[in-house]
PDB file of N, CA and C in Angstrom:
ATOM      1  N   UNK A   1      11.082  -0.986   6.060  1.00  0.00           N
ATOM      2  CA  UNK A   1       9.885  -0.397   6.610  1.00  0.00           C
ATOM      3  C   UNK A   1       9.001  -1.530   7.156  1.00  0.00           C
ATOM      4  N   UNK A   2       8.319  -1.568   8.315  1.00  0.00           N
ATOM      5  CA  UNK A   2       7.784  -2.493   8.533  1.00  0.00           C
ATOM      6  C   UNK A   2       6.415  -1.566   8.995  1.00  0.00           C
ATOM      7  N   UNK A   3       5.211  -2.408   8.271  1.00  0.00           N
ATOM      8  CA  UNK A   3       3.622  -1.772   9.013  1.00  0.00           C
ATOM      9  C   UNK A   3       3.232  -2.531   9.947  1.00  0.00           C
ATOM     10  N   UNK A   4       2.486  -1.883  10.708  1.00  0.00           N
ATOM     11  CA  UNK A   4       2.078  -2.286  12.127  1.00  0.00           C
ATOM     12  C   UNK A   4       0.453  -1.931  11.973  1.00  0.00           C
ATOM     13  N   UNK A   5      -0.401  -0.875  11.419  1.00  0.00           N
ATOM     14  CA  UNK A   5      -1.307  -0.830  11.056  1.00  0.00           C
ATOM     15  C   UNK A   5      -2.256  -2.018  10.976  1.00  0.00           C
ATOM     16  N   UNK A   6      -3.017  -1.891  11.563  1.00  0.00           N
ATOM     17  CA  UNK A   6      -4.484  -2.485  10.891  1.00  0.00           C
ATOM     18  C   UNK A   6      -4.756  -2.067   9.268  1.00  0.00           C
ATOM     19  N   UNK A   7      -5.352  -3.668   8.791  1.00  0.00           N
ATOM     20  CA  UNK A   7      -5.489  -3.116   7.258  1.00  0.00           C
ATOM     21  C   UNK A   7      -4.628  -2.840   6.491  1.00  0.00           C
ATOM     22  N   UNK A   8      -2.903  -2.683   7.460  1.00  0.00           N
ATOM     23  CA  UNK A   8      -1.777  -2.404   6.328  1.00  0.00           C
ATOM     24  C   UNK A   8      -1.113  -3.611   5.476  1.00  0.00           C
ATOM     25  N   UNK A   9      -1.060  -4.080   4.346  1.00  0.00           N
ATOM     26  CA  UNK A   9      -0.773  -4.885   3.760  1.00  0.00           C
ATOM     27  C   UNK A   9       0.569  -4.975   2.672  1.00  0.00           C
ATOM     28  N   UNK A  10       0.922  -6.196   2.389  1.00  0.00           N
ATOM     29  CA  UNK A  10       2.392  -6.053   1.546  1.00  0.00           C
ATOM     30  C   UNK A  10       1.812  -6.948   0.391  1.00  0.00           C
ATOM     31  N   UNK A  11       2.479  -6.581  -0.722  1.00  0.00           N
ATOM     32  CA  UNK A  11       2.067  -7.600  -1.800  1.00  0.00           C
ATOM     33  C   UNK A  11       3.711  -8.098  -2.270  1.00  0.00           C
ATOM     34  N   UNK A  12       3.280  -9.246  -3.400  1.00  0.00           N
ATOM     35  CA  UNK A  12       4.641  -9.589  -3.979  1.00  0.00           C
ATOM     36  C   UNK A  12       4.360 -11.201  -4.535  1.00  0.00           C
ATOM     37  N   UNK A  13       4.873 -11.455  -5.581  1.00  0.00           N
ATOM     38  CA  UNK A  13       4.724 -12.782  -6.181  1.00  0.00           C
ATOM     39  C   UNK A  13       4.934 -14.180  -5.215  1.00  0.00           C
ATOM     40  N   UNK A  14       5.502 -13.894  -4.134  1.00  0.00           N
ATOM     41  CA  UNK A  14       5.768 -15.037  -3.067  1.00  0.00           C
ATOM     42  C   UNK A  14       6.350 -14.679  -1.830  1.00  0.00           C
ATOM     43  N   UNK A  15       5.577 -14.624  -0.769  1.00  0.00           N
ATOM     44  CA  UNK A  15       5.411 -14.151   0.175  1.00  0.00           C
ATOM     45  C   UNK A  15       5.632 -15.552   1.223  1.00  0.00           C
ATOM     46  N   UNK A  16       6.349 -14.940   2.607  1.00  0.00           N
ATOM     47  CA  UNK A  16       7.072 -15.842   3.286  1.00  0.00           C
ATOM     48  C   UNK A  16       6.253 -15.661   5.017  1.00  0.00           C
ATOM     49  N   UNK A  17       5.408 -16.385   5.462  1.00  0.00           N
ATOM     50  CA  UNK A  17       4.574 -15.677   6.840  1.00  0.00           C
ATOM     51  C   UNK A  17       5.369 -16.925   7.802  1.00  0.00           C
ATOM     52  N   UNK A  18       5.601 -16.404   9.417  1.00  0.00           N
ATOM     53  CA  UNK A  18       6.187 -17.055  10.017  1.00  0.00           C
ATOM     54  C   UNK A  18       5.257 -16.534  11.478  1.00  0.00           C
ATOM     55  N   UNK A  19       5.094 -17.382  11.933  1.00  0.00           N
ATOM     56  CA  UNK A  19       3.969 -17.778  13.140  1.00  0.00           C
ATOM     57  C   UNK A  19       4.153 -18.853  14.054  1.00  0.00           C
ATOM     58  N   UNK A  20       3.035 -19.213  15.225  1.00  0.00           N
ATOM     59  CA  UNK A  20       2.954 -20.031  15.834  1.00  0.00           C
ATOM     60  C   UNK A  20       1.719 -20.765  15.434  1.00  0.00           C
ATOM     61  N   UNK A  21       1.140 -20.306  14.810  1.00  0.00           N
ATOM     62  CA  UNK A  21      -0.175 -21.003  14.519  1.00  0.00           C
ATOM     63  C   UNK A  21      -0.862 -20.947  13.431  1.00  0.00           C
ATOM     64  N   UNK A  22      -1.436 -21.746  12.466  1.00  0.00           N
ATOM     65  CA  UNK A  22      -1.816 -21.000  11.043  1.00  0.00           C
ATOM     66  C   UNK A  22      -3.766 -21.463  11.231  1.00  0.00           C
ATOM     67  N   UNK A  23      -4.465 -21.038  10.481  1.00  0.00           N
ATOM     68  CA  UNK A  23      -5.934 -21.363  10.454  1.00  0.00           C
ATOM     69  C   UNK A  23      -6.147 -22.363   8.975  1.00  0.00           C
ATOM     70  N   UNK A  24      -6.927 -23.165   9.133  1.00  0.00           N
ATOM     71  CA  UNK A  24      -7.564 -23.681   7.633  1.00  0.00           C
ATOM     72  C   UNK A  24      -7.514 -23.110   6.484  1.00  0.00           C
ATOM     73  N   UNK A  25      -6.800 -23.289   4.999  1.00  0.00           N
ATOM     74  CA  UNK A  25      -7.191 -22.951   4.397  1.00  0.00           C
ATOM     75  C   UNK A  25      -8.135 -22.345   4.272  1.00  0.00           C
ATOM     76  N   UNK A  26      -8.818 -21.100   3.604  1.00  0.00           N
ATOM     77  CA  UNK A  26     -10.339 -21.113   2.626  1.00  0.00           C
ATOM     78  C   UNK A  26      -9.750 -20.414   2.007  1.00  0.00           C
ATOM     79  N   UNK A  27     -10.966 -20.896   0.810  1.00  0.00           N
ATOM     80  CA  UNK A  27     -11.105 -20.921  -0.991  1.00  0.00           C
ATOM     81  C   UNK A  27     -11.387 -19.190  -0.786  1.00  0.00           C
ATOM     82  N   UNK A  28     -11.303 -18.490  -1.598  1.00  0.00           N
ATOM     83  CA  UNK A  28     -12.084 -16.985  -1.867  1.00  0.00           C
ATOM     84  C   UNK A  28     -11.741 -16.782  -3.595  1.00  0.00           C
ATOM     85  N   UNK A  29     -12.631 -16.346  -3.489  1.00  0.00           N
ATOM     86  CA  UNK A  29     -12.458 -16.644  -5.576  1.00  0.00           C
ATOM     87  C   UNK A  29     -11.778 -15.195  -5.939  1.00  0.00           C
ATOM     88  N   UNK A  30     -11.216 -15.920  -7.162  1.00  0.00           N
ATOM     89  CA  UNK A  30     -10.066 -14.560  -8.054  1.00  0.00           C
ATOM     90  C   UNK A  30     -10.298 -14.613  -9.096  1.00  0.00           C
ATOM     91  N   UNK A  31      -9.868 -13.956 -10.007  1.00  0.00           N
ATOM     92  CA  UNK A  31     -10.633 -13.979 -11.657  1.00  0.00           C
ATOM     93  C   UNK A  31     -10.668 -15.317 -11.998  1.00  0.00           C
ATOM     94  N   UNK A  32     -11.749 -15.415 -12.957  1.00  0.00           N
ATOM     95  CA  UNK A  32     -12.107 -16.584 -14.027  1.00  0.00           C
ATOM     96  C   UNK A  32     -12.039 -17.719 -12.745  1.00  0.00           C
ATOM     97  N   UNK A  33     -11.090 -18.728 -13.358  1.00  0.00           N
ATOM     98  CA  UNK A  33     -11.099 -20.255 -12.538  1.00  0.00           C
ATOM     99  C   UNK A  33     -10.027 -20.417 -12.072  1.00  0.00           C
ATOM    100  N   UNK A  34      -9.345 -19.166 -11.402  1.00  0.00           N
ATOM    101  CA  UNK A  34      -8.475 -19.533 -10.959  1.00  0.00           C
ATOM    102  C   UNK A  34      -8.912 -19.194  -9.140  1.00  0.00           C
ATOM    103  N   UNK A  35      -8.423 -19.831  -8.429  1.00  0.00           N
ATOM    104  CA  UNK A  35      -9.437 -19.200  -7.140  1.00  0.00           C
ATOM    105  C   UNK A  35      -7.664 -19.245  -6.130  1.00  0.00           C
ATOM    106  N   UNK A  36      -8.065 -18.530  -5.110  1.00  0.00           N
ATOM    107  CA  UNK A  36      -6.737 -18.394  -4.232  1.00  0.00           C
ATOM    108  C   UNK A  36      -7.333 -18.859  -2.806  1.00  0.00           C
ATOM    109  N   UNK A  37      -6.044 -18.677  -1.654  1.00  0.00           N
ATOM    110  CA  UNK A  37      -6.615 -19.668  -0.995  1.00  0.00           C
ATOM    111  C   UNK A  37      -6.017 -18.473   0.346  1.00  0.00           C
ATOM    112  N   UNK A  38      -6.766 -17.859   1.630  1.00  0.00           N
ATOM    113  CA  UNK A  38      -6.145 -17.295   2.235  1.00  0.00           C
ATOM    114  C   UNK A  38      -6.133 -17.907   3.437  1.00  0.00           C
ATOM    115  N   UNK A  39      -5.400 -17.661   4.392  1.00  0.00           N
ATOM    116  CA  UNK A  39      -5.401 -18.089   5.980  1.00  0.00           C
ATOM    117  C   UNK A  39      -4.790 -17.159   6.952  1.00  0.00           C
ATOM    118  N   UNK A  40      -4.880 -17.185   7.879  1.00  0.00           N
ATOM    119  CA  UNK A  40      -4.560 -16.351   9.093  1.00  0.00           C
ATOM    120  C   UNK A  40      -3.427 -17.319   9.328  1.00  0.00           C
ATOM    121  N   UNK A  41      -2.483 -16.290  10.088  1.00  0.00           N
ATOM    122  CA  UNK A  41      -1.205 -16.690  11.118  1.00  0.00           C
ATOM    123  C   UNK A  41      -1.264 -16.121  12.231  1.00  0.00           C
ATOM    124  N   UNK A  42      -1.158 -16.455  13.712  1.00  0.00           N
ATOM    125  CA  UNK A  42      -1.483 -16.298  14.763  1.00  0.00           C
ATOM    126  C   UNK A  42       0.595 -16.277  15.689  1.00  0.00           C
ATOM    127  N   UNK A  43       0.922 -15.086  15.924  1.00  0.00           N
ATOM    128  CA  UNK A  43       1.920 -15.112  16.665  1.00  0.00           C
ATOM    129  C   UNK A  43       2.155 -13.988  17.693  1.00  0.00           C
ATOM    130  N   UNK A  44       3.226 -13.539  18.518  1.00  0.00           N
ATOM    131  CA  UNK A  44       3.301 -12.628  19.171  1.00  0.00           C
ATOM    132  C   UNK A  44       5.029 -12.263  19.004  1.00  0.00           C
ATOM    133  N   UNK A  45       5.524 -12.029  17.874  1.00  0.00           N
ATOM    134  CA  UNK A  45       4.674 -11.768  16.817  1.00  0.00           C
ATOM    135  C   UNK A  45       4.137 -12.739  15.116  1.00  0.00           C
ATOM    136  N   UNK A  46       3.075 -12.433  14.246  1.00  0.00           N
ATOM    137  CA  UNK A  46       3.778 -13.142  13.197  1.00  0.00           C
ATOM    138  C   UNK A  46       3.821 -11.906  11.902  1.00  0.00           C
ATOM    139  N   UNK A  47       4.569 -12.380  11.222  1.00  0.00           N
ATOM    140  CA  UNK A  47       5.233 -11.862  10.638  1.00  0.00           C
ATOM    141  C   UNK A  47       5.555 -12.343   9.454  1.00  0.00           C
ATOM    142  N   UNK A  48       5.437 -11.411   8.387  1.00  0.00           N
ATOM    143  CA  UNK A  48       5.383 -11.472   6.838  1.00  0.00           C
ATOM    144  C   UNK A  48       6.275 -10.646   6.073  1.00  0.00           C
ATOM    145  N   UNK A  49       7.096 -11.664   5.040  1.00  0.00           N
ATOM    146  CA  UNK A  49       8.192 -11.012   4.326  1.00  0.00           C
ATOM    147  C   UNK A  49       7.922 -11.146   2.860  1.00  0.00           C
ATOM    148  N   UNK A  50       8.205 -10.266   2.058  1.00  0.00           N
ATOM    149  CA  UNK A  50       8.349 -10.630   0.653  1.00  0.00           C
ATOM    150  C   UNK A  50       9.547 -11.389   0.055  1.00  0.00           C
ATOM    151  N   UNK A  51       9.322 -12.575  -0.538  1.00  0.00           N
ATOM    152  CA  UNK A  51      10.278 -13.437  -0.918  1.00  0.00           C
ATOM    153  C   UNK A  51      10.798 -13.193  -2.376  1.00  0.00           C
ATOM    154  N   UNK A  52       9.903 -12.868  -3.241  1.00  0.00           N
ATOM    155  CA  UNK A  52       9.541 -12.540  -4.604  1.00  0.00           C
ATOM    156  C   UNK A  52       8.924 -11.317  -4.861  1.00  0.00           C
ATOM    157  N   UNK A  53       9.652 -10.079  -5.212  1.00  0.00           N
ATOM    158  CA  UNK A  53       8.543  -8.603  -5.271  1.00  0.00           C
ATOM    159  C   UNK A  53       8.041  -9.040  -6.783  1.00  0.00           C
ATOM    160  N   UNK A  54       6.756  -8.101  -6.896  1.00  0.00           N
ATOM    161  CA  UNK A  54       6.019  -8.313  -8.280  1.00  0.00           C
ATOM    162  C   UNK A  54       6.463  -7.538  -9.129  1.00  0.00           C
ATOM    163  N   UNK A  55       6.301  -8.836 -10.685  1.00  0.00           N
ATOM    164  CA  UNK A  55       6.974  -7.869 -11.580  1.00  0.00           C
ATOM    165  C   UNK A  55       6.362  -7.278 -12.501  1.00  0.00           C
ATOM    166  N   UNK A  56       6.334  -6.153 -12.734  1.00  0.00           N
ATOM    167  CA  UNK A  56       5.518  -5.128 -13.072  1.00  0.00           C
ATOM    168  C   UNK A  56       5.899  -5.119 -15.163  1.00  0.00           C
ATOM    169  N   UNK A  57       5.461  -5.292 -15.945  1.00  0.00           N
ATOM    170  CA  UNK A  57       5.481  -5.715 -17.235  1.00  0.00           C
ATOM    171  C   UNK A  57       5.200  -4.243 -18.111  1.00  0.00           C
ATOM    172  N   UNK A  58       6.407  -3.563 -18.497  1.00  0.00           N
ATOM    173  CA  UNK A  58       5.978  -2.592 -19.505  1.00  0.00           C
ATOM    174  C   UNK A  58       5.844  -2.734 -20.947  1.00  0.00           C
ATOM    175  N   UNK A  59       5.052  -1.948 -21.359  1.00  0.00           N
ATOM    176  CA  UNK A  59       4.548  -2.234 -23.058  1.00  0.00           C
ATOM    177  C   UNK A  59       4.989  -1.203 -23.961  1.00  0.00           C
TER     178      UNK A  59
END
């Protein structure tokens, strides 16, 4: 399945983006002290794969 949407997003423990162009790091904060770091990719197209899906922990 691939989204094309605005706003449509993929998640997953390690994620693979392939572009022509990437933007600066920035910081955006995540719980406690751990902070994450997002950036833009600029292509025609770019394009994002899940490398690692998340693993979901039952109790």
């Amino acid at each position: 399945m691939i989204l094309r949407g605005r706003g449509d997003a993929v998640e997953g423990e390690k994620l693979v983006a392939v572009g022509r162009k990437i933007s600066k790091p920035i910081i955006i904060p995540e719980t406690a002290r751990h902070r994450a770091q997002q950036i833009y990719i600029y292509g025609k197209p770019a394009k994002c794969y899940i490398d690692k899906p998340v693993r979901i922990l039952k109790k």
